[in-house]
Protein backbone atom coordinates (compact mmCIF):
# COMPACT_ATOMS: atom_id res chain seq x y z
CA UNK A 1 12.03 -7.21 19.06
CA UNK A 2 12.97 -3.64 19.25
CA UNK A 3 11.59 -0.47 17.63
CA UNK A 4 13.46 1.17 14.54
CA UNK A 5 15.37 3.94 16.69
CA UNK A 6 14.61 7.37 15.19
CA UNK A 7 18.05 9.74 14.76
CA UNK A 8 17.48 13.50 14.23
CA UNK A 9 15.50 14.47 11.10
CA UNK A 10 15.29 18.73 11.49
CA UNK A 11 14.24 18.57 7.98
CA UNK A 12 11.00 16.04 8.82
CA UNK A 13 7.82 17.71 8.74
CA UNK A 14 4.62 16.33 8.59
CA UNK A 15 2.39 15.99 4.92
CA UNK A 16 -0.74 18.00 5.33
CA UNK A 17 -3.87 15.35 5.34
CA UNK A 18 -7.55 15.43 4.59
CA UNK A 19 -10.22 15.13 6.96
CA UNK A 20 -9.98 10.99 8.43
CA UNK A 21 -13.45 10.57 6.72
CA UNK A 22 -11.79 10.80 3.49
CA UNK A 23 -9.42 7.27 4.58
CA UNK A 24 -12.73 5.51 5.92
CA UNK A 25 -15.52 3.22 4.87
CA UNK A 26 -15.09 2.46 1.40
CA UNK A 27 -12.01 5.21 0.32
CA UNK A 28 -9.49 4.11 -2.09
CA UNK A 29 -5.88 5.26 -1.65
CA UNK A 30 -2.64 5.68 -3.42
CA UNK A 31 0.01 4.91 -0.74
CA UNK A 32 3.57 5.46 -1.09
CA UNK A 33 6.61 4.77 1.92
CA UNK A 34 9.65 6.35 1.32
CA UNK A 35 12.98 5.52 3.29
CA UNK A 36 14.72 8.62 4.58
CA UNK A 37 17.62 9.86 2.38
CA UNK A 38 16.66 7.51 -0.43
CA UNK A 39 18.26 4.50 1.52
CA UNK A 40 18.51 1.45 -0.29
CA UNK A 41 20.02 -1.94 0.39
CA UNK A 42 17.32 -3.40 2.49
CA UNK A 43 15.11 -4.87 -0.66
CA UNK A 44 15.57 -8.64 -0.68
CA UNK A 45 13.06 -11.68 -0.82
CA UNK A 46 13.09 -12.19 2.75
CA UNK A 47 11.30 -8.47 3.04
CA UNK A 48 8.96 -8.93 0.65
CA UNK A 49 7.94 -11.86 1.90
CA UNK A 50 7.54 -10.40 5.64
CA UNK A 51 5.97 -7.22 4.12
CA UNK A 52 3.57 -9.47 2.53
CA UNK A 53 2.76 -10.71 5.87
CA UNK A 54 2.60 -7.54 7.23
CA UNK A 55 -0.01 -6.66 4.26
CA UNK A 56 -2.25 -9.27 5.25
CA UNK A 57 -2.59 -8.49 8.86
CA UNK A 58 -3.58 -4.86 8.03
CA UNK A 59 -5.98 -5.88 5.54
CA UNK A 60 -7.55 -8.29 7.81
CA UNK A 61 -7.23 -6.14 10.97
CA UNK A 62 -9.04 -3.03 8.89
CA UNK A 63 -11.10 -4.84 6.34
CA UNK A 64 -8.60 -3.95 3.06
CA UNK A 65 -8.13 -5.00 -0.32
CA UNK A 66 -5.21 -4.45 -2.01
CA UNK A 67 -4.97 -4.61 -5.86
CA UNK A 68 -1.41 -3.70 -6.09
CA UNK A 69 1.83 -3.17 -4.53
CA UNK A 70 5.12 -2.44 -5.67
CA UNK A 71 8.56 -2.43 -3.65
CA UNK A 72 11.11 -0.49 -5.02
CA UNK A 73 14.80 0.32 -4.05
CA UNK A 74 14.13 3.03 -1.71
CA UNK A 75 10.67 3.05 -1.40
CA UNK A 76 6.63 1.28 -1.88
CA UNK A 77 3.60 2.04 -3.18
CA UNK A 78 0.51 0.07 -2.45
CA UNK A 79 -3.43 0.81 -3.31
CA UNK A 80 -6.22 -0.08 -0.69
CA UNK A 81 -9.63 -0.27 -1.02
CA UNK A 82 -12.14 -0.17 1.96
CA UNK A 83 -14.17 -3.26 2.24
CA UNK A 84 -16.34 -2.52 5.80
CA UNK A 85 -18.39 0.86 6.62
CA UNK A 86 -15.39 0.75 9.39
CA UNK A 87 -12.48 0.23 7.35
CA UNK A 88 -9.97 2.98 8.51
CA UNK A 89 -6.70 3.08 5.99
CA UNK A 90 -5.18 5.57 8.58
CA UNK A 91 -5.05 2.62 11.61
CA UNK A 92 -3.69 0.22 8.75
CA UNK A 93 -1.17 2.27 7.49
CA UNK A 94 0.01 3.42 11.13
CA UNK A 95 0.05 -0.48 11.90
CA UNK A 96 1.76 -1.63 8.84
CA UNK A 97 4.55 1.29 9.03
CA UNK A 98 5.27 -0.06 12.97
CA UNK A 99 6.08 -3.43 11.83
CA UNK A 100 8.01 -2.70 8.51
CA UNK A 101 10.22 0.10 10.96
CA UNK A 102 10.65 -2.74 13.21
CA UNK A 103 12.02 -4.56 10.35
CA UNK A 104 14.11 -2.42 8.59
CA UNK A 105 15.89 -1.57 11.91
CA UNK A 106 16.35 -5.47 12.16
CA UNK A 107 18.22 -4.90 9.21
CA UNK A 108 20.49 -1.96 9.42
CA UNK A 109 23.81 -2.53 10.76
CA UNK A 110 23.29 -0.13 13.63
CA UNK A 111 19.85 -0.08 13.76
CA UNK A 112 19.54 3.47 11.60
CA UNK A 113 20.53 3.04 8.15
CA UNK A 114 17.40 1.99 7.21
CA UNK A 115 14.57 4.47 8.75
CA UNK A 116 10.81 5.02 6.87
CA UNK A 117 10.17 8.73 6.34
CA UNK A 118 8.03 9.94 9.35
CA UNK A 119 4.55 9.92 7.12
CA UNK A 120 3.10 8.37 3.94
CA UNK A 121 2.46 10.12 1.09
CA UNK A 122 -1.19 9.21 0.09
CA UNK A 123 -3.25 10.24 -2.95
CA UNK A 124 -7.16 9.60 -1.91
CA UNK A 125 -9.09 8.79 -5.85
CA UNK A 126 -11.60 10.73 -6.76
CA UNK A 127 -15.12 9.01 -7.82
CA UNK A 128 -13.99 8.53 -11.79
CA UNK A 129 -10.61 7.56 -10.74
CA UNK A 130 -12.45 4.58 -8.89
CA UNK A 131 -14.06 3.03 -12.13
CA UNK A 132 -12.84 -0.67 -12.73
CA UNK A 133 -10.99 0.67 -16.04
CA UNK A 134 -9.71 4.04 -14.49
CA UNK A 135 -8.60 1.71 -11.29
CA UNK A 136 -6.81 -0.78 -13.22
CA UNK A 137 -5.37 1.95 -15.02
CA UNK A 138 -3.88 3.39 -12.30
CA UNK A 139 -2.74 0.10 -10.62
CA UNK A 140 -0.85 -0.90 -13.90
CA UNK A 141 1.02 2.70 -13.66
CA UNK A 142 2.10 1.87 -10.29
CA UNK A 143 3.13 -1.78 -11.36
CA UNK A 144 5.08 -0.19 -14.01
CA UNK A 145 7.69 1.96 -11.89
CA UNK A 146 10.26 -0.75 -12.24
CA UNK A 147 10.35 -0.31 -16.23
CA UNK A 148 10.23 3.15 -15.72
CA UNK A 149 13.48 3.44 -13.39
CA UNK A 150 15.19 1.10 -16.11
CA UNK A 151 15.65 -2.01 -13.52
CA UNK A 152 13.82 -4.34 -15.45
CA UNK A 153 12.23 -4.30 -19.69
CA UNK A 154 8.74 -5.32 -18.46
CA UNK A 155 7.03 -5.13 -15.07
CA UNK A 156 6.81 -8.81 -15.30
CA UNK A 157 10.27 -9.27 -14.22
CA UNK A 158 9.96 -7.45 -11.47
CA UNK A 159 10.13 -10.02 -8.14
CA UNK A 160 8.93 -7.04 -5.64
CA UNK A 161 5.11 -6.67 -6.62
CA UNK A 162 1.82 -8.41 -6.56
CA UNK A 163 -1.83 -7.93 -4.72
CA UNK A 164 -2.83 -8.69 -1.76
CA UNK A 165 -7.08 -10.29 -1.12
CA UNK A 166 -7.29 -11.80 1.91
CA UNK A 167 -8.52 -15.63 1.45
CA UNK A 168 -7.28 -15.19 -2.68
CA UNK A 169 -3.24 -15.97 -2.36
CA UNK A 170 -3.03 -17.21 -6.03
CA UNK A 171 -4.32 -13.45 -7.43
CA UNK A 172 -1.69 -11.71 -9.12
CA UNK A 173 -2.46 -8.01 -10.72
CA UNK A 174 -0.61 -8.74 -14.01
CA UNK A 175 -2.21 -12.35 -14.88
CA UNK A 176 -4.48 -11.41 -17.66
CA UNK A 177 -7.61 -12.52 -15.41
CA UNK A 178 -6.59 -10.55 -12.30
CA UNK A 179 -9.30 -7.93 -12.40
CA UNK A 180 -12.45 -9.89 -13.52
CA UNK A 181 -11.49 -12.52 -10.17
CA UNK A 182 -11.09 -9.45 -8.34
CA UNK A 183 -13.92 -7.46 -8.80
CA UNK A 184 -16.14 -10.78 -8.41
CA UNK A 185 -14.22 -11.02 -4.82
CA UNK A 186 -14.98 -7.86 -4.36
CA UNK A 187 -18.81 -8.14 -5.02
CA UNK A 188 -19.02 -10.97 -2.75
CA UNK A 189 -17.08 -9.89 0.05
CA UNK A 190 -17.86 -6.04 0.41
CA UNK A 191 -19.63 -5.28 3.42
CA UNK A 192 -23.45 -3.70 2.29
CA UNK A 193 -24.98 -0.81 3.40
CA UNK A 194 -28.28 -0.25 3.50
CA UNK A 195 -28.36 3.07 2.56
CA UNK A 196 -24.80 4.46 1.45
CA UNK A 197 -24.50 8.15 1.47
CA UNK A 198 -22.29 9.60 -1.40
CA UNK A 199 -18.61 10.44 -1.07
CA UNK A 200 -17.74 14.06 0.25
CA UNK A 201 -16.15 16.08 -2.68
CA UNK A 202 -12.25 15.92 -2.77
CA UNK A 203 -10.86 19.16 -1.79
């Protein structure tokens, strides 16, 4: 399988990023993959079913949960929380971005039209933004981008979205008993620490 060849982007430049601590342990990211020039066309079943694939093996390689992902037209957004001390979002998102490139070259006619953005945007939550309300919150928002950009009346109808919990396929973030499964999942399977040190301030 051949890598998504990269054409001239002058304009690329690279996001400015917080310190790698910030993506470790137990951090929970906003995560959003953009295709270069908006391109669209590549958003069928068969890719959400091999980005779902890809999902898993990031979350298992890295220790991840995901509460909520969305694929739309010409770009994702996805939410991971660290389950392991060692859980580094950073190595998951540079592993999951290889594979969906691979992909979406797969895909292009001439192996360019469809070409990710050369980083993720990420937004790293702050400790209130982490609560169980404030998270689901926040997840819904992100579920809701199809309503917003008028492709669908509810988020619901929406094919391109769900969670992904390694070991927990049936978990979907809009059935109404999503989040008390998932934080009981959560509970169970998050790695303890004996002594866990408080998150550095957010710049």
């Amino acid at each position: 399988m051949r890598s998504a060849p990269l054409t001239p982007q002058p304009e690329w430049h690279y996001l400015p990023r917080l310190d790698p601590a910030f993506y470790q342990g137990f951090a929970v990211v906003l995560w959003t993959i953009t295709l270069e020039h908006r391109a669209a066309g590549w958003l069928e079943a068969p890719f959400h079913a091999h980005f779902r694939e890809c999902l898993l093996h990031a979350a298992a390689r890295q220790g991840l949960y995901c509460p909520t992902y969305v694929l739309m037209p010409d770009h994702l957004h996805l939410v991971w929380l660290g389950m392991r001390v060692a859980s580094d979002q950073l190595k998951a998102m540079r592993f999951l971005r290889k594979y969906l490139a691979r992909e979406l070259a797969r895909r292009s006619p001439t192996g360019v039209e469809f070409e990710l953005q050369r980083q993720a945007h990420d937004s790293v939550l702050r400790e209130h933004d982490r609560a169980r309300g404030a998270l689901a919150s926040t997840c819904f928002y992100v579920l809701d981008n199809p309503r917003r950009r008028g492709l669908v009346s509810h988020p619901r109808d929406w094919s391109h979205l769900g969670a992904m919990v390694p070991g927990y396929p049936f978990l979907h973030p809009l059935e109404d008993d999503f989040w008390p499964m998932f934080w009981k999942f959560h509970g169970k399977h998050r790695e303890p620490t004996p002594t866990e040190p408080p998150s550095p301030p957010i710049p």
